[in-house]
Structure formats: structure tokens, C-alpha cells
PDB file of N, CA and C in Angstrom:
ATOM      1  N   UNK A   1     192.530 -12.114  88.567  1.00  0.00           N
ATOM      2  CA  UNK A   1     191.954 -11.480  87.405  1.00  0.00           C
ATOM      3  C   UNK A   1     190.965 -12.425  86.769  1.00  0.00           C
ATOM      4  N   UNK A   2     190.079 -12.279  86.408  1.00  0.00           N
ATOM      5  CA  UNK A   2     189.015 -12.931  85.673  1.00  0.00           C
ATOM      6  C   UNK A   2     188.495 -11.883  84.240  1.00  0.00           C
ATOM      7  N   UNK A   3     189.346 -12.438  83.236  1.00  0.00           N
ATOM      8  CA  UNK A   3     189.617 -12.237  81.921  1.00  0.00           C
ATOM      9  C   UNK A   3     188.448 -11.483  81.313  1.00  0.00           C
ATOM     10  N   UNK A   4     187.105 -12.073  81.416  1.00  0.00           N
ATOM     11  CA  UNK A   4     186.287 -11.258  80.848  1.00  0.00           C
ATOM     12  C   UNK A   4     185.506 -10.441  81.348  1.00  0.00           C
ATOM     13  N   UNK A   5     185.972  -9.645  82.675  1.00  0.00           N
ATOM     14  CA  UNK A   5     185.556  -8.679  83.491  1.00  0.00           C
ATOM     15  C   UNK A   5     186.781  -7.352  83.035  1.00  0.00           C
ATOM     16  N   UNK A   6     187.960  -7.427  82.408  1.00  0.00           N
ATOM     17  CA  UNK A   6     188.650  -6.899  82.477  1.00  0.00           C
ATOM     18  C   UNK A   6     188.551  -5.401  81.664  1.00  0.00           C
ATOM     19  N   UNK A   7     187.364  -5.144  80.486  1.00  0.00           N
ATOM     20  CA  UNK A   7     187.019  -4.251  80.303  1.00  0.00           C
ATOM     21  C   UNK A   7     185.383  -4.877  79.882  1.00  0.00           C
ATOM     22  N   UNK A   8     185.183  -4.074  80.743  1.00  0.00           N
ATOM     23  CA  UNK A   8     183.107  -4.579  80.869  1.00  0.00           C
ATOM     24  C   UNK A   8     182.633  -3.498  80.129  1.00  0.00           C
ATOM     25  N   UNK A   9     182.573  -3.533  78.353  1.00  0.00           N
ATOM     26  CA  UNK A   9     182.293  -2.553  77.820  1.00  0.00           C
ATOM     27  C   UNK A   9     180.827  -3.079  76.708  1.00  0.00           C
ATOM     28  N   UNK A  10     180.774  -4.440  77.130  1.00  0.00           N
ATOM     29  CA  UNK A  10     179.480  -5.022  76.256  1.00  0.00           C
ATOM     30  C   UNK A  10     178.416  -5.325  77.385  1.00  0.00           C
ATOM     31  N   UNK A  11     177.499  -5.594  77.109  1.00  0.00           N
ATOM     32  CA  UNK A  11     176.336  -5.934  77.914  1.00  0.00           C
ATOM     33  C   UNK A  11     176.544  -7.135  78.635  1.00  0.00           C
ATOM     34  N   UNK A  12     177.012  -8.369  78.112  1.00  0.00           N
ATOM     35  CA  UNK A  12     177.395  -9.269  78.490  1.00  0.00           C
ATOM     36  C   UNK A  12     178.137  -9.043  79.162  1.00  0.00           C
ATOM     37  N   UNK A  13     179.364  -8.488  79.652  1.00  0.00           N
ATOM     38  CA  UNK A  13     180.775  -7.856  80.529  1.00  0.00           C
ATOM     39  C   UNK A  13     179.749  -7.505  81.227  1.00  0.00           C
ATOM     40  N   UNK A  14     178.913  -6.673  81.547  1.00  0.00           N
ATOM     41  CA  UNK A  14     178.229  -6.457  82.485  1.00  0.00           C
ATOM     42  C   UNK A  14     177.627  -7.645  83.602  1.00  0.00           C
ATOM     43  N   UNK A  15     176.868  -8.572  82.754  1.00  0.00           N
ATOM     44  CA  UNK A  15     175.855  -8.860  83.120  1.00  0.00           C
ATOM     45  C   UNK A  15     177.017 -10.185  83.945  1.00  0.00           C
ATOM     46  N   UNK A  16     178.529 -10.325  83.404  1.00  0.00           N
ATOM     47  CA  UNK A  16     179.073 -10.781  83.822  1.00  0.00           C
ATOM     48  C   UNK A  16     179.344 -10.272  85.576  1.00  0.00           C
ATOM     49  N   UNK A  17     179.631  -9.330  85.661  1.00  0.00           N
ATOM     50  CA  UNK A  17     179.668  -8.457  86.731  1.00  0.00           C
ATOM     51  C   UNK A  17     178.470  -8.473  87.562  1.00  0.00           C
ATOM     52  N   UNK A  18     177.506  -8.203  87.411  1.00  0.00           N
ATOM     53  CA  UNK A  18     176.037  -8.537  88.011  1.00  0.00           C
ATOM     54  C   UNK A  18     176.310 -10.225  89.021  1.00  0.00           C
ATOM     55  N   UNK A  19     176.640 -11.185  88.125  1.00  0.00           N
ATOM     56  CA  UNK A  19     176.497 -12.692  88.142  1.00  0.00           C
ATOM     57  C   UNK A  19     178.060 -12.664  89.645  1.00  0.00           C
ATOM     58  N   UNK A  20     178.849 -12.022  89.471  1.00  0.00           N
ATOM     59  CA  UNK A  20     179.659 -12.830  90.490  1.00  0.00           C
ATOM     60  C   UNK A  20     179.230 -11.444  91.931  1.00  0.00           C
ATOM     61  N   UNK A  21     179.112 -10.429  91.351  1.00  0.00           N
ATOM     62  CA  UNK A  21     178.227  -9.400  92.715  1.00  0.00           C
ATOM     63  C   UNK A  21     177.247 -10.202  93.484  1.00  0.00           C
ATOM     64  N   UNK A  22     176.107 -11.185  92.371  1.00  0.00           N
ATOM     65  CA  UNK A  22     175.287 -11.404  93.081  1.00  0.00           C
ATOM     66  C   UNK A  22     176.023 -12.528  94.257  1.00  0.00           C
ATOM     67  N   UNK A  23     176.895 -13.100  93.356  1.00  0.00           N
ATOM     68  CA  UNK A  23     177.414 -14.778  93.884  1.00  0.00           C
ATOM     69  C   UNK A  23     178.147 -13.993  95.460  1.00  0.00           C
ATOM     70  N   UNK A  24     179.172 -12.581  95.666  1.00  0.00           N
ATOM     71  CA  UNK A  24     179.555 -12.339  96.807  1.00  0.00           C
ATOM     72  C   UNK A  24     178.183 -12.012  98.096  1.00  0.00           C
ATOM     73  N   UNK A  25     177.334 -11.588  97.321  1.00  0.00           N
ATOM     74  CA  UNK A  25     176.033 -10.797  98.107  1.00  0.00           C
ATOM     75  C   UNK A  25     175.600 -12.164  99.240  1.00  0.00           C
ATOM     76  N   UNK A  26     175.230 -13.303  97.949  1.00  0.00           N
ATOM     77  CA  UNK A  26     174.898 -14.549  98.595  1.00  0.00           C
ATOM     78  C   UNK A  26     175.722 -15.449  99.708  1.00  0.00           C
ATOM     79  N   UNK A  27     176.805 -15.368  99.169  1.00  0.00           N
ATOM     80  CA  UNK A  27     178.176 -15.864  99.917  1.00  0.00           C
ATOM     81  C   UNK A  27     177.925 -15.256 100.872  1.00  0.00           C
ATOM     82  N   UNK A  28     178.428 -14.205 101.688  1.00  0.00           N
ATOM     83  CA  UNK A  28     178.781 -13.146 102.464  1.00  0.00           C
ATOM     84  C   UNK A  28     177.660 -13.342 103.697  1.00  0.00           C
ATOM     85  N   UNK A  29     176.492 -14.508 103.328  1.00  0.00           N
ATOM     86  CA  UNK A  29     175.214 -14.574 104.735  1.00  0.00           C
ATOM     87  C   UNK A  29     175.872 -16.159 104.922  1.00  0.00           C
ATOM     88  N   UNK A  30     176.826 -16.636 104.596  1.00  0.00           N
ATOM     89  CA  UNK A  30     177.215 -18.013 104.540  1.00  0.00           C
ATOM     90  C   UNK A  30     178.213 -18.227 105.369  1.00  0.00           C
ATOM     91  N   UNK A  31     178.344 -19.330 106.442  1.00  0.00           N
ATOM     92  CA  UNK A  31     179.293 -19.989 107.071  1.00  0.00           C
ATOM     93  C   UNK A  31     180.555 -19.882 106.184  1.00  0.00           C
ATOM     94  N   UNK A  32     181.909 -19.968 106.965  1.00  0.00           N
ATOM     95  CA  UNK A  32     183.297 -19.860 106.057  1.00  0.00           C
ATOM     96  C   UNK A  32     183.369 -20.800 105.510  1.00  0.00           C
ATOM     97  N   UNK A  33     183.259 -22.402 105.331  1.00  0.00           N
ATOM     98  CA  UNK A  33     183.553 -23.513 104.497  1.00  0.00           C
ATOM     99  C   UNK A  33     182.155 -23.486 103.335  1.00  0.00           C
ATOM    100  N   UNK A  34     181.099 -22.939 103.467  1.00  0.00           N
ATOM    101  CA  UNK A  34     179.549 -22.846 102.553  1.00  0.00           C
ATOM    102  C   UNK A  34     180.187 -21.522 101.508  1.00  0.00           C
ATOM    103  N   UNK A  35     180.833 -20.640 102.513  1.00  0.00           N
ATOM    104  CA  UNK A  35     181.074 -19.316 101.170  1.00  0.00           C
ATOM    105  C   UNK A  35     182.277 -19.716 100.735  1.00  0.00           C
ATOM    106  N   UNK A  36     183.065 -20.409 100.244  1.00  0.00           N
ATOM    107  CA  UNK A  36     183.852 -21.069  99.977  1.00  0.00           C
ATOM    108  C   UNK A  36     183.541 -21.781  98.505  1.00  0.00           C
ATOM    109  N   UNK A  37     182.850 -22.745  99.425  1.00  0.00           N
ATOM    110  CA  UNK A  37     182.301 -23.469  97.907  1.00  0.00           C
ATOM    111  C   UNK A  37     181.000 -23.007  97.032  1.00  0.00           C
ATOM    112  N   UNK A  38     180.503 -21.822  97.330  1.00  0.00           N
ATOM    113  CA  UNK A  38     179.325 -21.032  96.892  1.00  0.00           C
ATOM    114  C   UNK A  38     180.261 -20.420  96.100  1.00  0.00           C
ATOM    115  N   UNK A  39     181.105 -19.575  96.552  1.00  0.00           N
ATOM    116  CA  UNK A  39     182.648 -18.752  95.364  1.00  0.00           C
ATOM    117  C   UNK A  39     182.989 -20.168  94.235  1.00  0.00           C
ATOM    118  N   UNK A  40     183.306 -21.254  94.826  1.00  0.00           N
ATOM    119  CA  UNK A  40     183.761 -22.001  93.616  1.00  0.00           C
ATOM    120  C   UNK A  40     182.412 -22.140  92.678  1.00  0.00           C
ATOM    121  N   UNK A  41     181.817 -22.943  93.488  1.00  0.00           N
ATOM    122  CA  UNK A  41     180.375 -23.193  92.514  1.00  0.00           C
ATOM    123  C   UNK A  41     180.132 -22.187  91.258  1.00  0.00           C
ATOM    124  N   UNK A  42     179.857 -21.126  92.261  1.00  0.00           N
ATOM    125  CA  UNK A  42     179.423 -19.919  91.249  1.00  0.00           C
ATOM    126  C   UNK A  42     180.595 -19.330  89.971  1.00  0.00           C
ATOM    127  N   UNK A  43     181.701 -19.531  90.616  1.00  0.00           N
ATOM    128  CA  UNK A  43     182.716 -19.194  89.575  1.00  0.00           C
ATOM    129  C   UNK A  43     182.580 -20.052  88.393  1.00  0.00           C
ATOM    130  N   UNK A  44     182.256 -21.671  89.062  1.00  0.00           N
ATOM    131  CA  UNK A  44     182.091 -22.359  87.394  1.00  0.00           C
ATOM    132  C   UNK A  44     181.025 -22.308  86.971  1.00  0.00           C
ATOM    133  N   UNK A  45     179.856 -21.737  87.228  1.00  0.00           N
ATOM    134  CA  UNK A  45     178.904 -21.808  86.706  1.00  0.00           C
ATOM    135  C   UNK A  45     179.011 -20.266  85.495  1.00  0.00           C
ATOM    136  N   UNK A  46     179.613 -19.575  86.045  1.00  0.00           N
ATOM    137  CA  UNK A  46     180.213 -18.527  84.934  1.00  0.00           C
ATOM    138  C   UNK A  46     181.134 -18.599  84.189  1.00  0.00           C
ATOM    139  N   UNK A  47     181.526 -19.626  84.223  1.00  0.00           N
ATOM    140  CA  UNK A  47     182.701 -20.007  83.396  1.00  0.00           C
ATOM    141  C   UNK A  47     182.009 -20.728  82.133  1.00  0.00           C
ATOM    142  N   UNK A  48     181.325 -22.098  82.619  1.00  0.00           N
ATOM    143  CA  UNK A  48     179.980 -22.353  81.859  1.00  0.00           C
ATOM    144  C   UNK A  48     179.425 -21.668  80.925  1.00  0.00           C
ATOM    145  N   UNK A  49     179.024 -20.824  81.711  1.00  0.00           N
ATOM    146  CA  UNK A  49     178.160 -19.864  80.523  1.00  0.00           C
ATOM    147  C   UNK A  49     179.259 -18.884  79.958  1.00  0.00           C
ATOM    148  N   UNK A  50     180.787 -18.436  80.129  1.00  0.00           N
ATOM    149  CA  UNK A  50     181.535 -17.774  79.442  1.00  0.00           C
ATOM    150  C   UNK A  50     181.597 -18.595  78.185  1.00  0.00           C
ATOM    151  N   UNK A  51     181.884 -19.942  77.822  1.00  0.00           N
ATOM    152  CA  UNK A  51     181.957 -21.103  76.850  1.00  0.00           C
ATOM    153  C   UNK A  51     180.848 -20.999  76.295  1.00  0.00           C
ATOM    154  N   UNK A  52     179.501 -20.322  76.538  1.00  0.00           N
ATOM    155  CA  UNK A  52     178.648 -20.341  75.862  1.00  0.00           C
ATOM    156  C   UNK A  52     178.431 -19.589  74.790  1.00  0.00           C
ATOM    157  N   UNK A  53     179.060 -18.394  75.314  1.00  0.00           N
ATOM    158  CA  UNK A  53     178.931 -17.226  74.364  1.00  0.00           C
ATOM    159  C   UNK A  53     180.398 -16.829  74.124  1.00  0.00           C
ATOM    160  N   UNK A  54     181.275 -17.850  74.277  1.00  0.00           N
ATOM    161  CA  UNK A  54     183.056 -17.693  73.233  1.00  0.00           C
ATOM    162  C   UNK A  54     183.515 -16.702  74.226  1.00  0.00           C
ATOM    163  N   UNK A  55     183.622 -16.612  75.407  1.00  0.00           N
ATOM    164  CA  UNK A  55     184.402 -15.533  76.220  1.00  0.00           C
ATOM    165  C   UNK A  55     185.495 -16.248  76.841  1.00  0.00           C
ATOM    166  N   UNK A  56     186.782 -15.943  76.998  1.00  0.00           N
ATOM    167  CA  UNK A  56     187.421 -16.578  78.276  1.00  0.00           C
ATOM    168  C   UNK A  56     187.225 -16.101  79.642  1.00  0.00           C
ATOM    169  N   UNK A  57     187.107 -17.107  80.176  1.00  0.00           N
ATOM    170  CA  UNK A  57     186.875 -16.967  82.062  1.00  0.00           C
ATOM    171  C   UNK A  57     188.075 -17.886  83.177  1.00  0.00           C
ATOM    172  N   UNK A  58     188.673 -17.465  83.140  1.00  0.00           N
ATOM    173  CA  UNK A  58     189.715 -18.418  83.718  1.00  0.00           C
ATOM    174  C   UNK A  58     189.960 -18.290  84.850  1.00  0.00           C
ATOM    175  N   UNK A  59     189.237 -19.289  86.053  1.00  0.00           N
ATOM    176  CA  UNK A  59     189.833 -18.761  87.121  1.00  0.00           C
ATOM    177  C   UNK A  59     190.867 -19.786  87.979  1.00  0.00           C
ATOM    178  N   UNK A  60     191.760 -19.852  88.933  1.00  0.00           N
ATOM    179  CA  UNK A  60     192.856 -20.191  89.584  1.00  0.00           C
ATOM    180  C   UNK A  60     192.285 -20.250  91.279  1.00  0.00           C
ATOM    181  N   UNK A  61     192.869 -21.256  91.466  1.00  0.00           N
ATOM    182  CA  UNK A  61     192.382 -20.928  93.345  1.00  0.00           C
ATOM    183  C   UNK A  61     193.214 -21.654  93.840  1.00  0.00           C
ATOM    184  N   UNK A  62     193.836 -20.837  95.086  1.00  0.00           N
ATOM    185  CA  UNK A  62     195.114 -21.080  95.611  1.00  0.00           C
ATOM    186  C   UNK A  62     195.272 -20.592  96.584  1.00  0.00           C
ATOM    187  N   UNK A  63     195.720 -21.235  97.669  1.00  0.00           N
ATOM    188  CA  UNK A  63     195.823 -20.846  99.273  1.00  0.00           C
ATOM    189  C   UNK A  63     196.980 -19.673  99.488  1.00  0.00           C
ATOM    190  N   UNK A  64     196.425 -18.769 100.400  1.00  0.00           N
ATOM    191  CA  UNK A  64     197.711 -17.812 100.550  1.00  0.00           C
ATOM    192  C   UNK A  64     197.617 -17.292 102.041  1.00  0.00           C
ATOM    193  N   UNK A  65     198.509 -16.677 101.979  1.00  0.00           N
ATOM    194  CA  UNK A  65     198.765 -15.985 103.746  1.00  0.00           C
ATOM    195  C   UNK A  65     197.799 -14.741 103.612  1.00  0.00           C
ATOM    196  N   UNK A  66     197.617 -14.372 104.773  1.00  0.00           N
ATOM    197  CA  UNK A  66     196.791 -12.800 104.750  1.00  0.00           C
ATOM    198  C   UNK A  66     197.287 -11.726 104.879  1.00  0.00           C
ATOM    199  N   UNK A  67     198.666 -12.062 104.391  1.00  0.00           N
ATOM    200  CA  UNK A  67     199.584 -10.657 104.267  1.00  0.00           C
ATOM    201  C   UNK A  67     199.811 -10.421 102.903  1.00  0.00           C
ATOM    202  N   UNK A  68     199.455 -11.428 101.778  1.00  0.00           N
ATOM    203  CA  UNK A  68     199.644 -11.184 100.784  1.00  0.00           C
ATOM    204  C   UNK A  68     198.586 -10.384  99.723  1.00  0.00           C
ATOM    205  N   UNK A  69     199.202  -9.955  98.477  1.00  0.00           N
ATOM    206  CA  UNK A  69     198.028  -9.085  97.338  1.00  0.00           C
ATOM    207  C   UNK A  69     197.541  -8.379  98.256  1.00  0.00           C
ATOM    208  N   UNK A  70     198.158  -7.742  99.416  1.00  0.00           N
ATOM    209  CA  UNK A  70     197.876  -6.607  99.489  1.00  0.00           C
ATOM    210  C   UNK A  70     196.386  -6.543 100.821  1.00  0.00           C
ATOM    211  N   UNK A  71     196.439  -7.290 101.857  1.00  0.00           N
ATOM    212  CA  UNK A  71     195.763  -7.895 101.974  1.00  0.00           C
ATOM    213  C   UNK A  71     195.825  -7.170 103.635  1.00  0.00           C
ATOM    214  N   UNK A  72     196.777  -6.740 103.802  1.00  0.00           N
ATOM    215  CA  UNK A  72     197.178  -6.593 105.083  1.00  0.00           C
ATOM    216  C   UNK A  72     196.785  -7.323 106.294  1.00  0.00           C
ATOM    217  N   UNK A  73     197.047  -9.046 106.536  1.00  0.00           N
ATOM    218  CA  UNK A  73     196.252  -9.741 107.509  1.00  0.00           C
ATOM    219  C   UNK A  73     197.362  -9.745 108.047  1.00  0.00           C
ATOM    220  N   UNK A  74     197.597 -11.204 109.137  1.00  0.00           N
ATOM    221  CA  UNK A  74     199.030 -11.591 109.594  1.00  0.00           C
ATOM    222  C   UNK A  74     199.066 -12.985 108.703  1.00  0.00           C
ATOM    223  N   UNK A  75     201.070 -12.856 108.415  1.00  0.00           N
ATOM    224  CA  UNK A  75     201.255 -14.277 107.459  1.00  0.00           C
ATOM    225  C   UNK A  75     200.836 -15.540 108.535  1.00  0.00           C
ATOM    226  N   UNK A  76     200.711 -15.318 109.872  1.00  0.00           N
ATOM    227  CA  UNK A  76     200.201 -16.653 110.582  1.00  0.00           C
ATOM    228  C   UNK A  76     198.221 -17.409 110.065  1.00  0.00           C
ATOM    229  N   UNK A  77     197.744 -16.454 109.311  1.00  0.00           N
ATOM    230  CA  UNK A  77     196.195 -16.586 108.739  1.00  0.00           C
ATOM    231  C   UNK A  77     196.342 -16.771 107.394  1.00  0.00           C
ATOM    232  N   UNK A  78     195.464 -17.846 107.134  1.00  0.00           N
ATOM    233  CA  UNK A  78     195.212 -18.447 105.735  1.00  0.00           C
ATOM    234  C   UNK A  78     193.918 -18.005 105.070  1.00  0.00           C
ATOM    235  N   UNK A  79     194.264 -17.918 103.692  1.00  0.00           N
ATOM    236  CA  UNK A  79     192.751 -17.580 102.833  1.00  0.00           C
ATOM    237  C   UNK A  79     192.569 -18.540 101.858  1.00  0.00           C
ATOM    238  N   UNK A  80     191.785 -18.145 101.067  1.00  0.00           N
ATOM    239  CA  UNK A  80     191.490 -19.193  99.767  1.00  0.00           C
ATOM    240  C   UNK A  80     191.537 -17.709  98.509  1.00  0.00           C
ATOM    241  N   UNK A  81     192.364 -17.729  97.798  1.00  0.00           N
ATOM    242  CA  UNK A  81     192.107 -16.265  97.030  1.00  0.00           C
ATOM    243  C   UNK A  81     191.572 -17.246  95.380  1.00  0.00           C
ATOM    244  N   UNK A  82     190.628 -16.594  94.780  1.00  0.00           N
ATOM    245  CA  UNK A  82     190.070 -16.940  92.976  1.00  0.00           C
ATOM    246  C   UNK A  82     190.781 -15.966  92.629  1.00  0.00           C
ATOM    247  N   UNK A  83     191.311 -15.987  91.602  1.00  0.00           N
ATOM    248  CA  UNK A  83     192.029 -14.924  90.795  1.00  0.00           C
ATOM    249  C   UNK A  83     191.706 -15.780  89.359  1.00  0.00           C
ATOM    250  N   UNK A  84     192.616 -14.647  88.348  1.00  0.00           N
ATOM    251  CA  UNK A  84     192.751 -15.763  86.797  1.00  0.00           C
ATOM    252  C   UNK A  84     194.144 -15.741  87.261  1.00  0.00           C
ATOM    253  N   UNK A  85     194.622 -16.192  85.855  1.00  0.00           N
ATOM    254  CA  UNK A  85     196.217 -17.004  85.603  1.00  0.00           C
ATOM    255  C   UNK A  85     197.363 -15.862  85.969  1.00  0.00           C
ATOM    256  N   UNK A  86     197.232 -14.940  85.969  1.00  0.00           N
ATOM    257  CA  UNK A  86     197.821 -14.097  86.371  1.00  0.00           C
ATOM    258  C   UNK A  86     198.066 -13.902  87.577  1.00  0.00           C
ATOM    259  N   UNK A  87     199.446 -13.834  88.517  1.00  0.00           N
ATOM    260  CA  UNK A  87     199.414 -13.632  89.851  1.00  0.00           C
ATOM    261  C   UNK A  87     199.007 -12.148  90.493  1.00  0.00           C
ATOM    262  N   UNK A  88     199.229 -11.546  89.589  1.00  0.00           N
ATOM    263  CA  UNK A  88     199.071 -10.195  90.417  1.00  0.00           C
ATOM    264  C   UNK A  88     197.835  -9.738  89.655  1.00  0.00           C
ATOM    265  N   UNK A  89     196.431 -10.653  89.734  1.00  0.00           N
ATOM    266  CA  UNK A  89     195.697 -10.164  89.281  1.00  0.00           C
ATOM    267  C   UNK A  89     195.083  -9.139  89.773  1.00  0.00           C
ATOM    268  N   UNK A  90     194.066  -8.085  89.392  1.00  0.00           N
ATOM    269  CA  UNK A  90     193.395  -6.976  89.842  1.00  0.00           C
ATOM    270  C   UNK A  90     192.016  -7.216  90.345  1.00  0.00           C
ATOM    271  N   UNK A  91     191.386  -8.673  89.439  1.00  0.00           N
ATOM    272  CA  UNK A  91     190.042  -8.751  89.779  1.00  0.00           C
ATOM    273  C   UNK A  91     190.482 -10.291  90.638  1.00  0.00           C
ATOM    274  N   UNK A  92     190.052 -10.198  91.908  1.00  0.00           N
ATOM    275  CA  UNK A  92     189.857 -11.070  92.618  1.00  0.00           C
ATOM    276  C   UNK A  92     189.094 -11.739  93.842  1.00  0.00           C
ATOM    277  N   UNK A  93     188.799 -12.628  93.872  1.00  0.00           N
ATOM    278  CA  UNK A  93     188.068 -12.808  95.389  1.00  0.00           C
ATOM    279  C   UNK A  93     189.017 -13.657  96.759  1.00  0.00           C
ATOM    280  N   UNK A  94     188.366 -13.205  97.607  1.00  0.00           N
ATOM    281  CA  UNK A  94     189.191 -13.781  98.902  1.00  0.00           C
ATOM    282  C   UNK A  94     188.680 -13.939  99.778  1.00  0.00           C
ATOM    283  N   UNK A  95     188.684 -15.441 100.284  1.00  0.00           N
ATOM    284  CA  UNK A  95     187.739 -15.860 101.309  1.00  0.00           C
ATOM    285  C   UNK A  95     188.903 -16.077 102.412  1.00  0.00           C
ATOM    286  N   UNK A  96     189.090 -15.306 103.635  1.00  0.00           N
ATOM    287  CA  UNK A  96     190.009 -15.584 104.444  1.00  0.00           C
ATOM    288  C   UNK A  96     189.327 -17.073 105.696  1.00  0.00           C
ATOM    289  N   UNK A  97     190.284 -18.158 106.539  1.00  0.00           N
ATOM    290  CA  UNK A  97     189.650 -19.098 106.943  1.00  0.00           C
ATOM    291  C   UNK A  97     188.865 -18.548 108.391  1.00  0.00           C
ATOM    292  N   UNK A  98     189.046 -16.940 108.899  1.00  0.00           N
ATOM    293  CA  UNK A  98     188.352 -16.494 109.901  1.00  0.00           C
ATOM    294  C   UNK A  98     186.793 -16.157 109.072  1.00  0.00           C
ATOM    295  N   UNK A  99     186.719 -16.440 107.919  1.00  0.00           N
ATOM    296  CA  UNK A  99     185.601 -15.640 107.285  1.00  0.00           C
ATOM    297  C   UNK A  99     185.420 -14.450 106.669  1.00  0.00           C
ATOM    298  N   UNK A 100     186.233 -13.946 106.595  1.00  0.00           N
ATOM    299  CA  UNK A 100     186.477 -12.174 105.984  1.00  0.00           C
ATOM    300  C   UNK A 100     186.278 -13.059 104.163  1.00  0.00           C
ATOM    301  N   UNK A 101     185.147 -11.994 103.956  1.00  0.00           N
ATOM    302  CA  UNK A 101     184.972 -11.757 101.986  1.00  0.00           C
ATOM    303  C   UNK A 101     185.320 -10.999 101.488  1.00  0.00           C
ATOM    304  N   UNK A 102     186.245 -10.807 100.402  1.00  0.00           N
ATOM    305  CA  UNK A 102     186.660  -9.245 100.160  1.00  0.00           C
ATOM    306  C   UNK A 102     186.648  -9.848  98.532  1.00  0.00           C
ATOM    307  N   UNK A 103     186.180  -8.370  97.601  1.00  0.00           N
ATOM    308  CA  UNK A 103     186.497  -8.535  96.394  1.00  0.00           C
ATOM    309  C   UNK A 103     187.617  -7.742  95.636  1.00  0.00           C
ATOM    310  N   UNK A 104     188.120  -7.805  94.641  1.00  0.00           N
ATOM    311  CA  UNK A 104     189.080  -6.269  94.001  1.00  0.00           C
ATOM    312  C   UNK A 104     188.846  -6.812  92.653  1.00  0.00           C
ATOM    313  N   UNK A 105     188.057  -5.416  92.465  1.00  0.00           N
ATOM    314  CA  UNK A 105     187.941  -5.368  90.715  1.00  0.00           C
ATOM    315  C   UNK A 105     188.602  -4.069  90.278  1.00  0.00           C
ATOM    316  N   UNK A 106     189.729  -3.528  90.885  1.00  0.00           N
ATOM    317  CA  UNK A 106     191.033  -2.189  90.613  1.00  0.00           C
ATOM    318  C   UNK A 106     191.951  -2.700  92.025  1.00  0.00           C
ATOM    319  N   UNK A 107     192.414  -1.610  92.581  1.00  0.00           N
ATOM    320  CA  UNK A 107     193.841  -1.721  92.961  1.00  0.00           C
ATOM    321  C   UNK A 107     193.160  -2.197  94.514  1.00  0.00           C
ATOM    322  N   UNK A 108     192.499  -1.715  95.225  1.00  0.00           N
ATOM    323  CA  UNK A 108     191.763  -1.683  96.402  1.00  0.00           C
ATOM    324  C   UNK A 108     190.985  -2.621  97.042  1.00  0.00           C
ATOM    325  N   UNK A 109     190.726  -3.639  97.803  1.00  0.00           N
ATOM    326  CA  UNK A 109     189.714  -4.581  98.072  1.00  0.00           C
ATOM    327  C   UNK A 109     188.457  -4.050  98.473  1.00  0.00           C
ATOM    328  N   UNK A 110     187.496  -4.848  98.073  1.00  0.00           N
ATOM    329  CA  UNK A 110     185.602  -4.183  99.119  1.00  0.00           C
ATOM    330  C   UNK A 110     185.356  -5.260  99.608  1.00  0.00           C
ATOM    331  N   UNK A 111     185.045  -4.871 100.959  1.00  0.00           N
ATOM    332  CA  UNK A 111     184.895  -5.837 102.152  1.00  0.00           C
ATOM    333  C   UNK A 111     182.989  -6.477 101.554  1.00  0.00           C
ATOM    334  N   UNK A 112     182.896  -7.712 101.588  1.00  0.00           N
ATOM    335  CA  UNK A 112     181.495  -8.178 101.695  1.00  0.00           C
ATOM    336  C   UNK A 112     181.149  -8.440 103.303  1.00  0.00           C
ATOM    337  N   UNK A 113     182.212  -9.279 103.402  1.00  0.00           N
ATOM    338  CA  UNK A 113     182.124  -9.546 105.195  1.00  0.00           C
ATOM    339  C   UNK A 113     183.412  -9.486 105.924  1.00  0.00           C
ATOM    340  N   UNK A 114     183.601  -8.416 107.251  1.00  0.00           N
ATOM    341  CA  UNK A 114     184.545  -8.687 107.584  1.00  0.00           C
ATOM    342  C   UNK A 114     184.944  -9.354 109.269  1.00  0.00           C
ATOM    343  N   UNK A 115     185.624 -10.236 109.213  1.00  0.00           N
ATOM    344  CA  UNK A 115     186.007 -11.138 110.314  1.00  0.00           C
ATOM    345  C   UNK A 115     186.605 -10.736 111.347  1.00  0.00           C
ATOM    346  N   UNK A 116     186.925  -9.589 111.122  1.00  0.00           N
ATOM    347  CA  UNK A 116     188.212  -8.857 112.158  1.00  0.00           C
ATOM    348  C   UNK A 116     189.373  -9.312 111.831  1.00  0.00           C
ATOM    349  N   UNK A 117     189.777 -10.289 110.908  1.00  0.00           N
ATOM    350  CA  UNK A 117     191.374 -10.550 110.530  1.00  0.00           C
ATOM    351  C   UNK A 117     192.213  -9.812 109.357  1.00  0.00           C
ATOM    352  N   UNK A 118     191.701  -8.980 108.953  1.00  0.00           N
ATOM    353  CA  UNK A 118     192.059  -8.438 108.160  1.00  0.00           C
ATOM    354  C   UNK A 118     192.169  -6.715 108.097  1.00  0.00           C
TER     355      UNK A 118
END
């Protein structure tokens, strides 16, 4: 979950949304260890600017299996998932280590790139 995406009802919530779309768009033409740290990069650079204008942005990054959040991989495959502090967040990203990008901003993931592991 990433806190100030959670109801995108100001312009800014938007433009928040715009900023990490663009960051998967970019990611997603990137080698698996480059979209990796293009997801981190970009996450703090919105975080940055959340502190600018008094928003919370909190994000968490933490290795998981690809069977988990719903993910349907095998638990033998590893990812890198951003979420916020919340485990069962809704808004999240997931960089699996075959390369699969997937985002979920509701219950469902959207594939940016997919690896075949998932």
C-alpha cells in the first residue's frame, strides 16, 4: 500500500499516480537487477516530494516467494515486492527475480512485463 495513492481524490493524488505509472512504464524496458533499483529509486524520489507537500508515502521492501499476495508463482521463485507498512497492502509493486513487473492498485495485479513465472 502506498498511503497517499489510497484515495486519489486531489490533483496531487493524481499526479502521484502519473509519477509511479510513469516509473513502471520505464522499468518494464529494463534488465531485472536495473528495474529493481529504478522501482527503488523512483519510489524515493516520491517519497521526497510526498515531504514536500505534507503527504505520507511510506514504502517497505521485502523479499517474498511467488506464491504469495496473491501472486500465483511457485514458492521455489523469489521477488522483491514495495508495498507500505501494511502487509496485505492493495497498492503494490513486484519485481519477480525471472523479471515479471506487476502492479496492484485494487484486489488484482497488471502485468507491465511478464517473464513466464508467474
Amino acid at each position: 500500500m502506498i498511503r497517499a495513492l489510497e484515495k486519489p481524490v486531489s490533483t496531487k493524488a493524481q499526479t502521484l499516480s502519473q509519477k509511479i505509472h510513469a516509473a513502471l512504464e520505464f522499468a518494464k524496458t529494463l534488465p531485472t537487477q536495473d528495474c529493481v533499483a529504478e522501482i527503488r529509486i523512483s519510489l524515493a524520489a516520491i517519497q521526497a516530494y510526498c515531504e514536500t507537500i505534507e503527504k505520507i508515502f511510506i514504502v517497505v521492501e521485502e523479499r517474498i516467494t511467488c506464491n504469495q499476495h496473491d501472486l500465483s508463482g511457485s514458492s521455489q521463485d523469489q521477488a522483491t515486492l514495495f508495498r507500505g507498512p501494511c502487509k496485505d497492502a492493495s497498492v503494490a509493486i513486484c519485481i519477480t527475480d525471472r523479471g515479471s513487473l506487476l502492479y496492484r492498485n485494487s484486489n488484482e495485479w497488471q502485468i507491465y512485463r511478464n517473464a513466464g513465472d508467474l
